[in-house]
PDB file of N, CA and C in Angstrom:
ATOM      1  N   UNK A   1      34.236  39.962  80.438  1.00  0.00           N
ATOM      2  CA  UNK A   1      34.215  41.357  80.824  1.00  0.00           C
ATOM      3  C   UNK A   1      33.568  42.162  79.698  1.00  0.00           C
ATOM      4  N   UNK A   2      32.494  43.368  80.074  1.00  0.00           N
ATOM      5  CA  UNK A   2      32.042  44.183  79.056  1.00  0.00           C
ATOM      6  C   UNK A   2      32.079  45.182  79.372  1.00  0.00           C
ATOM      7  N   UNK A   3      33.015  46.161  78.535  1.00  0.00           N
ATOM      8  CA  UNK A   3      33.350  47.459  78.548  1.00  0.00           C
ATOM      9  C   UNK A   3      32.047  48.212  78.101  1.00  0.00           C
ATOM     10  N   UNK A   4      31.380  49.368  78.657  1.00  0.00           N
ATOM     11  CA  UNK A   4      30.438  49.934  78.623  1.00  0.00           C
ATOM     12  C   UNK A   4      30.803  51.472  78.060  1.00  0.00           C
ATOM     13  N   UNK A   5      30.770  52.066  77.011  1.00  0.00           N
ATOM     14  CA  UNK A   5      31.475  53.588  76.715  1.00  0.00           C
ATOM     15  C   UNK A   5      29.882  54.226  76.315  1.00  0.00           C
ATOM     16  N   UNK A   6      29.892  55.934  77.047  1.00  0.00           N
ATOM     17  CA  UNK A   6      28.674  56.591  76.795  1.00  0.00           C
ATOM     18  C   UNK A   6      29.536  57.715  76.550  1.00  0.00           C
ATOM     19  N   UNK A   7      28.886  57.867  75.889  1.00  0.00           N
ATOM     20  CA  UNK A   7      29.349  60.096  75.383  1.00  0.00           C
ATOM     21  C   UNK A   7      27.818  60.834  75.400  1.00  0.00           C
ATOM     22  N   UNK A   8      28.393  61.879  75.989  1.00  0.00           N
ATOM     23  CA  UNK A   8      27.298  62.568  76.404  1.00  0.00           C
ATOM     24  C   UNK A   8      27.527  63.876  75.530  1.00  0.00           C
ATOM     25  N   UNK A   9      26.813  64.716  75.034  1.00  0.00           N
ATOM     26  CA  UNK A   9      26.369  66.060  74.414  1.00  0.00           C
ATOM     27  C   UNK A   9      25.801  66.800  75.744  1.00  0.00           C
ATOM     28  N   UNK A  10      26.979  67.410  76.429  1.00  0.00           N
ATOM     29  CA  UNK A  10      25.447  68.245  77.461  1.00  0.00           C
ATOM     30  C   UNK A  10      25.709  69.995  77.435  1.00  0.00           C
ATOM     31  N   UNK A  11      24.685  69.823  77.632  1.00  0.00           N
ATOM     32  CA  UNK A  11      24.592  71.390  77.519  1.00  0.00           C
ATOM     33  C   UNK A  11      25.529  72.844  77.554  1.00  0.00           C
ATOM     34  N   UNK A  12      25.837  73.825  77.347  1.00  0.00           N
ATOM     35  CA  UNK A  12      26.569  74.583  77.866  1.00  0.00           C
ATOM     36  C   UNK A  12      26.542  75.591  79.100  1.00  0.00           C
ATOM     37  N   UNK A  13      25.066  75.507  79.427  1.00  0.00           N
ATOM     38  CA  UNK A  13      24.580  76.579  80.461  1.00  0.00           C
ATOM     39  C   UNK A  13      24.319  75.844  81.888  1.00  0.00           C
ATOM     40  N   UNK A  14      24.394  74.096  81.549  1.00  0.00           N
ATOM     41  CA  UNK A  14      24.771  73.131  83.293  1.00  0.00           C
ATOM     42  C   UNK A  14      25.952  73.250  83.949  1.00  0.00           C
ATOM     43  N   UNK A  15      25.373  73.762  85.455  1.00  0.00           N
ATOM     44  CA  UNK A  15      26.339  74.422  86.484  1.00  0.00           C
ATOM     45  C   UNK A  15      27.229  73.374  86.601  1.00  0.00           C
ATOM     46  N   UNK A  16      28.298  73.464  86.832  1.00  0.00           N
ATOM     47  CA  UNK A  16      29.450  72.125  87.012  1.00  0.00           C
ATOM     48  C   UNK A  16      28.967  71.099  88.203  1.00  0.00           C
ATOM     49  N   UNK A  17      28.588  72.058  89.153  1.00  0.00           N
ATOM     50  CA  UNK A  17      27.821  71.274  90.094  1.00  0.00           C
ATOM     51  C   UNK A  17      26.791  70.315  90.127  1.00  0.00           C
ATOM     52  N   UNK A  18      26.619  70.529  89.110  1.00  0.00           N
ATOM     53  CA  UNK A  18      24.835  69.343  88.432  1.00  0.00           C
ATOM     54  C   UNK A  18      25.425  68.239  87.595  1.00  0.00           C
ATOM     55  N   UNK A  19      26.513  68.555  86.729  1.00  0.00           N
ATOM     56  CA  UNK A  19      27.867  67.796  86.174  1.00  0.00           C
ATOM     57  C   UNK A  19      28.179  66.877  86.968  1.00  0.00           C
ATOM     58  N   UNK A  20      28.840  67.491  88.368  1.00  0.00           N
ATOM     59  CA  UNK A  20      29.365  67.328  89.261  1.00  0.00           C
ATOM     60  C   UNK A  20      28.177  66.204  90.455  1.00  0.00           C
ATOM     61  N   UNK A  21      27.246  66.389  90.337  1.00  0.00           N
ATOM     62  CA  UNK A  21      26.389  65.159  90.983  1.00  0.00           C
ATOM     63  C   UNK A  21      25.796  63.977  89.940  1.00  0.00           C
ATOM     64  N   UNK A  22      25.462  64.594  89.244  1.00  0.00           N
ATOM     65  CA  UNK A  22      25.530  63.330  87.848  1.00  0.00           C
ATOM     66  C   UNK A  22      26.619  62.231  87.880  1.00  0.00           C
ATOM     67  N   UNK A  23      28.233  62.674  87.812  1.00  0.00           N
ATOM     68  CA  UNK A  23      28.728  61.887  87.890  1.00  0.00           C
ATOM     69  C   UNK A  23      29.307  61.148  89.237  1.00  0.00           C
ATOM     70  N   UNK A  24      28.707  61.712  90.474  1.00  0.00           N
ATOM     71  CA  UNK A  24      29.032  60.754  91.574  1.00  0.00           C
ATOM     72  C   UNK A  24      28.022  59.791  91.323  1.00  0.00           C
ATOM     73  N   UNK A  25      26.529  60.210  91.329  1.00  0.00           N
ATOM     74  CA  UNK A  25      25.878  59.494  91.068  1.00  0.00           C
ATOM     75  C   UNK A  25      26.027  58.365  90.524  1.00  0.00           C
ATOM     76  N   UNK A  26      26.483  58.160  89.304  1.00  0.00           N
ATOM     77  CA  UNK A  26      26.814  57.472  88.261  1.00  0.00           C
ATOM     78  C   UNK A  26      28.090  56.295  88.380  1.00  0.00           C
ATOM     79  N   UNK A  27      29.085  57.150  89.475  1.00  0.00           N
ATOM     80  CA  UNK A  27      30.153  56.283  90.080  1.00  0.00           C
ATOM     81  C   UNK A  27      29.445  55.519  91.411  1.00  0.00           C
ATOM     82  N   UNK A  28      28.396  55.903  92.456  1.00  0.00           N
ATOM     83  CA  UNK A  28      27.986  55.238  93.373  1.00  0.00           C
ATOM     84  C   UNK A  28      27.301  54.103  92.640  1.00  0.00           C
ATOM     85  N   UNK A  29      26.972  54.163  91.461  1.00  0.00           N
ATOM     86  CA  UNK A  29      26.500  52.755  91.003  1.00  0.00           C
ATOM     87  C   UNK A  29      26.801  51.519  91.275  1.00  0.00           C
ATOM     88  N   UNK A  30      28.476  51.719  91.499  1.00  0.00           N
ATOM     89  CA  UNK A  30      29.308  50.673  91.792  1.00  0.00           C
ATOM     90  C   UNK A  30      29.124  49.746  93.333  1.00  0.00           C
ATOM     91  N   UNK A  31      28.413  50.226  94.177  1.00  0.00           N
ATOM     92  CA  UNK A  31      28.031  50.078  94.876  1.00  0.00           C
ATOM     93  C   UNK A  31      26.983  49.472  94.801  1.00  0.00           C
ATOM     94  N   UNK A  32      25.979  49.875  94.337  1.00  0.00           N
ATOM     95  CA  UNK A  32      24.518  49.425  94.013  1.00  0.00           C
ATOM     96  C   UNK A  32      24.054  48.511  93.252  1.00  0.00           C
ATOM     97  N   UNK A  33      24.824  48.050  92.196  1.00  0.00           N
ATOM     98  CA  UNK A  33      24.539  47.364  90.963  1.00  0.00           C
ATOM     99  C   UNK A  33      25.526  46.292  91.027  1.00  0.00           C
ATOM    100  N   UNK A  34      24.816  44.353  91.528  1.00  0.00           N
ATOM    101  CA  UNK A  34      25.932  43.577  91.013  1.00  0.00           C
ATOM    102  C   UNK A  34      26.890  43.377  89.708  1.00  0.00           C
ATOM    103  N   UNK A  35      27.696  43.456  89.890  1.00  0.00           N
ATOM    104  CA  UNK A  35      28.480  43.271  88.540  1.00  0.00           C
ATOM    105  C   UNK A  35      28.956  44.139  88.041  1.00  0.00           C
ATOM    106  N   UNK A  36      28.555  45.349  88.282  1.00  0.00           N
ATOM    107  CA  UNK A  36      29.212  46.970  88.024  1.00  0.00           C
ATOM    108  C   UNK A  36      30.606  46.584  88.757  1.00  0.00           C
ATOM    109  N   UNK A  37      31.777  46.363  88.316  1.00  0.00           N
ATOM    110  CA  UNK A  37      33.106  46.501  88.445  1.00  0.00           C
ATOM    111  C   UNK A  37      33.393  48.048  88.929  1.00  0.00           C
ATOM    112  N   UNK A  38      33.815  48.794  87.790  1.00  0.00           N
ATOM    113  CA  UNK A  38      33.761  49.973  87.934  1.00  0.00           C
ATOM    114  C   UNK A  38      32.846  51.097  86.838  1.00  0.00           C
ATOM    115  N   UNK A  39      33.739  52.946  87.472  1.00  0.00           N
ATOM    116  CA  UNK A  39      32.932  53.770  86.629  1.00  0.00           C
ATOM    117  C   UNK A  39      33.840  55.075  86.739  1.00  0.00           C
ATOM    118  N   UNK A  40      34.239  54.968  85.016  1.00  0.00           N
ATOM    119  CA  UNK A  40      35.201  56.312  85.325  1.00  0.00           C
ATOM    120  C   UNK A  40      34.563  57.391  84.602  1.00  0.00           C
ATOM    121  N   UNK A  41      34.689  58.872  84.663  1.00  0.00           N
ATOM    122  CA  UNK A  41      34.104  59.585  83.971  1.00  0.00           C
ATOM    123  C   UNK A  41      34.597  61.271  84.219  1.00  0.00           C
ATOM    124  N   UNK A  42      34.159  62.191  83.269  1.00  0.00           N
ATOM    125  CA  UNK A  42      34.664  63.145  82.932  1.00  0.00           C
ATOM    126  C   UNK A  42      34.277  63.682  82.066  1.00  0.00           C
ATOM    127  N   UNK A  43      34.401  65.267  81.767  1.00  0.00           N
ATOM    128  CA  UNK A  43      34.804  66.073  80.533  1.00  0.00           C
ATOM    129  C   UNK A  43      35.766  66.045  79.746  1.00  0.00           C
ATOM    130  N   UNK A  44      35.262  66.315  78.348  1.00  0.00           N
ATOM    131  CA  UNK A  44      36.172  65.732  77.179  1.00  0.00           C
ATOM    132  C   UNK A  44      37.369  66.895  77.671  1.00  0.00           C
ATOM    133  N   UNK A  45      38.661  66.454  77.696  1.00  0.00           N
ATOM    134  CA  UNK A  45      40.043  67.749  77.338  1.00  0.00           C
ATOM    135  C   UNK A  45      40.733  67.328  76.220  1.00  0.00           C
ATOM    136  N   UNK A  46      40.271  66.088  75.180  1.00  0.00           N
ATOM    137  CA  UNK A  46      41.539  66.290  74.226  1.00  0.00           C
ATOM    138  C   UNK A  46      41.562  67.367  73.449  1.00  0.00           C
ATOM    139  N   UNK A  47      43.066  67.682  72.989  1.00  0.00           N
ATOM    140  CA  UNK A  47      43.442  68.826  72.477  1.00  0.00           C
ATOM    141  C   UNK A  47      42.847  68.482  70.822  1.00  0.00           C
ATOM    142  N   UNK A  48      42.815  67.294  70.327  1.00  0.00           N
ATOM    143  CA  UNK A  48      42.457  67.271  69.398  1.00  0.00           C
ATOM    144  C   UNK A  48      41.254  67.695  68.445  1.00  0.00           C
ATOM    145  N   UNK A  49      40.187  68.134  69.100  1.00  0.00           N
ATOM    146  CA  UNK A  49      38.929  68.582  68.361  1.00  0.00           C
ATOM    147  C   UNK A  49      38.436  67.878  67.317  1.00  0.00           C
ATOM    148  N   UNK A  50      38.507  66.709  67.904  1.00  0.00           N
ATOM    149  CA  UNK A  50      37.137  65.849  66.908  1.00  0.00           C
ATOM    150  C   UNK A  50      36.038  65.057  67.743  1.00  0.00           C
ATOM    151  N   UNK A  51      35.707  65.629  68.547  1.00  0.00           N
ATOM    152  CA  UNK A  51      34.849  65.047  69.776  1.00  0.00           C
ATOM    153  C   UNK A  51      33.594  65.100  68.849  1.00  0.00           C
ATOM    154  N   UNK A  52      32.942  65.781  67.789  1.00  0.00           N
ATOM    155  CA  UNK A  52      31.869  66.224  67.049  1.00  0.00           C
ATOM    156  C   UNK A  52      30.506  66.422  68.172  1.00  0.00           C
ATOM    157  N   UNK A  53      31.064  67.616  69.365  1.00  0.00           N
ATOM    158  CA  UNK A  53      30.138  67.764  70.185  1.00  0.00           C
ATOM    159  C   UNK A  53      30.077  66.809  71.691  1.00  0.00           C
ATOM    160  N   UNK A  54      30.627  65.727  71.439  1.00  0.00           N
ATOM    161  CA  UNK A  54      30.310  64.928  72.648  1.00  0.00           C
ATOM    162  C   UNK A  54      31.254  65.231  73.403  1.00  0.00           C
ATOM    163  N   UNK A  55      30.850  66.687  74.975  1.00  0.00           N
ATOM    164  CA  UNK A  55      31.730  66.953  76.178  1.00  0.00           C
ATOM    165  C   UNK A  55      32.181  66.338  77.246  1.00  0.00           C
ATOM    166  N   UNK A  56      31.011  64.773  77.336  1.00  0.00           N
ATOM    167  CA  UNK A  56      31.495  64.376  78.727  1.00  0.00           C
ATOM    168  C   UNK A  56      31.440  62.773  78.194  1.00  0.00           C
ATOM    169  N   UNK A  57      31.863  62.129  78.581  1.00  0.00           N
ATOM    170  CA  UNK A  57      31.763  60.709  78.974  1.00  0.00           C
ATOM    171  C   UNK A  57      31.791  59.583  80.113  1.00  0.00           C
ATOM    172  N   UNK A  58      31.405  58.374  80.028  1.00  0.00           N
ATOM    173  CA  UNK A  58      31.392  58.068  81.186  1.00  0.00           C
ATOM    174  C   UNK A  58      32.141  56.434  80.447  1.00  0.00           C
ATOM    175  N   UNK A  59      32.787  55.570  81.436  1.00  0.00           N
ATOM    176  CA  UNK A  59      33.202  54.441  80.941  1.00  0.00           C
ATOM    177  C   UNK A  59      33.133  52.959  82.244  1.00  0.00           C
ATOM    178  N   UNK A  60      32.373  52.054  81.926  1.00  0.00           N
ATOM    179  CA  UNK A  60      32.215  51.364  82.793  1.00  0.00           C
ATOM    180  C   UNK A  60      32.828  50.385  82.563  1.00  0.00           C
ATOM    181  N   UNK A  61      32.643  49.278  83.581  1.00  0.00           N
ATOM    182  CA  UNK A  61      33.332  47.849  83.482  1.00  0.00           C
ATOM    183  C   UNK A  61      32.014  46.832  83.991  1.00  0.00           C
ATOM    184  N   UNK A  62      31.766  45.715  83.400  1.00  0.00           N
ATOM    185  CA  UNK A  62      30.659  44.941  84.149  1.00  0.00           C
ATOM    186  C   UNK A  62      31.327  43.477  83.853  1.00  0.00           C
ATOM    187  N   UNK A  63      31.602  42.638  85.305  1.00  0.00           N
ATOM    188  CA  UNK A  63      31.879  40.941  84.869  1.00  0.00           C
ATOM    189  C   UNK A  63      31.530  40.180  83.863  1.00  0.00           C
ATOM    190  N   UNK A  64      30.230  40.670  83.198  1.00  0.00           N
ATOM    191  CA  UNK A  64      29.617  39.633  82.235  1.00  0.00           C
ATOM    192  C   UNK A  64      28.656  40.792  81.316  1.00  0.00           C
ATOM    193  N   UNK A  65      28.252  39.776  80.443  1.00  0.00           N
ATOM    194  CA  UNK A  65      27.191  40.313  79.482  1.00  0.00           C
ATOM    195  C   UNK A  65      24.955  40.734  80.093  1.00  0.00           C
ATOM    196  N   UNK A  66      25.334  39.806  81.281  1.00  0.00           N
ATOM    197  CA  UNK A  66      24.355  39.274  82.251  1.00  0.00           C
ATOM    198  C   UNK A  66      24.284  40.259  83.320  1.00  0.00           C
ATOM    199  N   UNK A  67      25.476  41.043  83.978  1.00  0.00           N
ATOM    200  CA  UNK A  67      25.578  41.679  84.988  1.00  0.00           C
ATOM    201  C   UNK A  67      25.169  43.461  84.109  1.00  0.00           C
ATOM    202  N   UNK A  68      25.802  43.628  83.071  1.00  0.00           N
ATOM    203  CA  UNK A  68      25.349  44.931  81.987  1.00  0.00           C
ATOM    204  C   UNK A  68      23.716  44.572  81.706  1.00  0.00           C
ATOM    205  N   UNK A  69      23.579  43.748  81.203  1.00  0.00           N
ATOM    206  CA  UNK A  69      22.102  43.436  80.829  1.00  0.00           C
ATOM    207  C   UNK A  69      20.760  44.199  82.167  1.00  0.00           C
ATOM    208  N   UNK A  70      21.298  43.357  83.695  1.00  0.00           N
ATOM    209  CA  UNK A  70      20.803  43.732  84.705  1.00  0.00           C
ATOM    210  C   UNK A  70      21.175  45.370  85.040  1.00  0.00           C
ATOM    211  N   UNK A  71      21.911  45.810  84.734  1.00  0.00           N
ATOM    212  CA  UNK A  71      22.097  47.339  84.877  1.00  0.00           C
ATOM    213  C   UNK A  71      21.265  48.414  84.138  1.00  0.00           C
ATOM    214  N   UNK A  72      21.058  47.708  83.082  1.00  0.00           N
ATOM    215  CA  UNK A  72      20.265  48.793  81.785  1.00  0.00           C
ATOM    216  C   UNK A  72      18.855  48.594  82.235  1.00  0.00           C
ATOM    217  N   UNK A  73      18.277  47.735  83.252  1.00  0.00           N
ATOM    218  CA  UNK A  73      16.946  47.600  83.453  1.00  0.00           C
ATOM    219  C   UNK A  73      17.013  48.207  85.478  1.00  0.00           C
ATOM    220  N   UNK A  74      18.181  48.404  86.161  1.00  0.00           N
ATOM    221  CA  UNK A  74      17.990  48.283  87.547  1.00  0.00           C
ATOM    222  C   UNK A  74      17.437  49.501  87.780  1.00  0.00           C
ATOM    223  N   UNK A  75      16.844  49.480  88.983  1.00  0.00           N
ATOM    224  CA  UNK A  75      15.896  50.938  89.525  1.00  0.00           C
ATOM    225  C   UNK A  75      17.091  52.187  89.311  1.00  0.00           C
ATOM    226  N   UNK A  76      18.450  51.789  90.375  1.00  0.00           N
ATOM    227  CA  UNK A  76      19.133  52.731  90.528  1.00  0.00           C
ATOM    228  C   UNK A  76      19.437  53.149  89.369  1.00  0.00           C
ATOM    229  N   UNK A  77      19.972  52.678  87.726  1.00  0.00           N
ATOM    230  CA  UNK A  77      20.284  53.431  86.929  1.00  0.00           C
ATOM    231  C   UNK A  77      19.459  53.761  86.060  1.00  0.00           C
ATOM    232  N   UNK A  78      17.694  53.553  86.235  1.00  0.00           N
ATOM    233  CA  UNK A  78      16.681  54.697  86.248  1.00  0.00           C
ATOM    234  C   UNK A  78      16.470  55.934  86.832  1.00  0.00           C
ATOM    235  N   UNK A  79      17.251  55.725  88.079  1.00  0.00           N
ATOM    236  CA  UNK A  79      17.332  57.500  88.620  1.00  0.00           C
ATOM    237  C   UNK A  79      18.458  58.369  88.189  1.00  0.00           C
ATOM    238  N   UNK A  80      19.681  57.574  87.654  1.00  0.00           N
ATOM    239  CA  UNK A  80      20.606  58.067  87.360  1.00  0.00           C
ATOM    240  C   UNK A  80      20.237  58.465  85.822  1.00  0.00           C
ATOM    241  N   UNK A  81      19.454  57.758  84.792  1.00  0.00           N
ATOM    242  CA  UNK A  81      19.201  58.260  83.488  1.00  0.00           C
ATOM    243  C   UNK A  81      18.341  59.730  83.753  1.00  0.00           C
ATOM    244  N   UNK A  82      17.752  60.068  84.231  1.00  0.00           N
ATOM    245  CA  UNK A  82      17.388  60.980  84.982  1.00  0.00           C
ATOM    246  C   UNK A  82      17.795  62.272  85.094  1.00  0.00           C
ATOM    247  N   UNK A  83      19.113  62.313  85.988  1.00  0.00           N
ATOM    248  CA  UNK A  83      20.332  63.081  85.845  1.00  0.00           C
ATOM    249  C   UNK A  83      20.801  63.051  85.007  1.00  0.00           C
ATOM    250  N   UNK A  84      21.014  62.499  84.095  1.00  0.00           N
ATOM    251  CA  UNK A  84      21.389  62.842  83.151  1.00  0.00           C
ATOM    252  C   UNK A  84      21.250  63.075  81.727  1.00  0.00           C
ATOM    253  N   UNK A  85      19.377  63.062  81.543  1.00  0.00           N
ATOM    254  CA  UNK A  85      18.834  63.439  80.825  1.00  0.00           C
ATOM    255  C   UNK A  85      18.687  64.858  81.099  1.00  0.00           C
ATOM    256  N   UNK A  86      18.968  65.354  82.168  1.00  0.00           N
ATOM    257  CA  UNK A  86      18.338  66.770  82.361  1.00  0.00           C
ATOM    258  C   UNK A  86      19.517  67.422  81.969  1.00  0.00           C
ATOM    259  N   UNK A  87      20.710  67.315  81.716  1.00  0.00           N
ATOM    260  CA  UNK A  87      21.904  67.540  81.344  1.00  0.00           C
ATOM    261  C   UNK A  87      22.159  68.004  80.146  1.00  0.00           C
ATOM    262  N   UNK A  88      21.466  67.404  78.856  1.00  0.00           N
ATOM    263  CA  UNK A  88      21.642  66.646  78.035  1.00  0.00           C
ATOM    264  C   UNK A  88      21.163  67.875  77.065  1.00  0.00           C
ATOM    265  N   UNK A  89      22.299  68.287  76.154  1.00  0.00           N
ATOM    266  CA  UNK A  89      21.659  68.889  75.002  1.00  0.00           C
ATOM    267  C   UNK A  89      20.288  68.501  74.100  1.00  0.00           C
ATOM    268  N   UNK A  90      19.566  69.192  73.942  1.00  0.00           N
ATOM    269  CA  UNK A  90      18.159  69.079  72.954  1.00  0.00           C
ATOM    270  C   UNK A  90      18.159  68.637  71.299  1.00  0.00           C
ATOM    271  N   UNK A  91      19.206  67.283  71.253  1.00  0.00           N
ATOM    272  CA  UNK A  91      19.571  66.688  69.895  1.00  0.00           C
ATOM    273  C   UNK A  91      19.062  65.510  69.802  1.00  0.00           C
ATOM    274  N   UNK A  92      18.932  64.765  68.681  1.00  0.00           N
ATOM    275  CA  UNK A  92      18.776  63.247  68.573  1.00  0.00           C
ATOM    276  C   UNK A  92      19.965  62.428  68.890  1.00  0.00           C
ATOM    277  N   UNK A  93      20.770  62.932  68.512  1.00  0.00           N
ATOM    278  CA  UNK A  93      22.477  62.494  68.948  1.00  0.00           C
ATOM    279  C   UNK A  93      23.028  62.801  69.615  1.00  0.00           C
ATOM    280  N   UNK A  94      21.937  62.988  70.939  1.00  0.00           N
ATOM    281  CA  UNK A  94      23.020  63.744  72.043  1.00  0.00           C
ATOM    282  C   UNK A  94      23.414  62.547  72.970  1.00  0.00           C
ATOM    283  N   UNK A  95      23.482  61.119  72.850  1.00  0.00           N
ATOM    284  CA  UNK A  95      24.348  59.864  73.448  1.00  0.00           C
ATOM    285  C   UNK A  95      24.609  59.484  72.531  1.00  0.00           C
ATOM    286  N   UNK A  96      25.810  58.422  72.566  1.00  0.00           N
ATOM    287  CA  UNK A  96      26.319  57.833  72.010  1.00  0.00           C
ATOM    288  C   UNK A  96      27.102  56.467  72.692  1.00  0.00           C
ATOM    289  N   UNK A  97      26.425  55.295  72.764  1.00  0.00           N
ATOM    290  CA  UNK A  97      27.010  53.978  73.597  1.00  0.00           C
ATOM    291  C   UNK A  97      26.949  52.916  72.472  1.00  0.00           C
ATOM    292  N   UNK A  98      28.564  53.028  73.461  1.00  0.00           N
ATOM    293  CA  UNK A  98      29.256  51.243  72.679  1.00  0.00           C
ATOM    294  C   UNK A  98      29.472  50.654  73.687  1.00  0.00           C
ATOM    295  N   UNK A  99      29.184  49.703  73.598  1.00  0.00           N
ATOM    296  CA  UNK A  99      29.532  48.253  74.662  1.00  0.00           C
ATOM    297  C   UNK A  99      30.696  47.772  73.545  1.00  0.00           C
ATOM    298  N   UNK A 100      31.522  46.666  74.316  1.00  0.00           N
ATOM    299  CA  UNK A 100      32.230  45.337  73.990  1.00  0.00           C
ATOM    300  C   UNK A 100      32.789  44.961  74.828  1.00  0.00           C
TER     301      UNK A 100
END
């Protein structure tokens, strides 16, 4: 199993609604993509304030190292990088992904 974690930096002036299709998007993957297990995701709420900017995240699940591999290259999550580049604060560090 490979846990997939993204943090996103996005903007402050994207309508929730654009938020809000990004991440269905991003959950219909599960559908589309063998080996995509699942896809949970959201805006940061911890009370704690050390996010250093990163508001949203997304967290996946994939059977293998083989089934993630095929995801980072599939059409569908070329349209989905997409969405969510347009999102995306104007930083060098505006993602942040760990796999394990």
């Amino acid at each position: 199993m490979i846990s997939h974690i993204v943090l996103l930096k996005c903007r402050a002036d994207i309508a929730e609604q654009q938020l809000n299709t990004m991440f269905c998007a991003l959950n219909d993957l599960v559908d589309k993509i063998p080996g995509l297990q699942s896809c949970t995701s959201g805006s940061n709420c911890s009370p704690e304030a050390i996010n250093r900017g990163y508001n949203h995240a997304f967290y996946m699940q994939f059977c293998s190292e083989q089934s993630r591999d095929a995801y980072l290259s599939h059409p569908e999550h070329e349209k989905v990088k997409l969405l969510i580049a347009d999102v995306l604060e104007n930083t060098e560090d505006n993602v942040l992904v760990v796999d394990f």
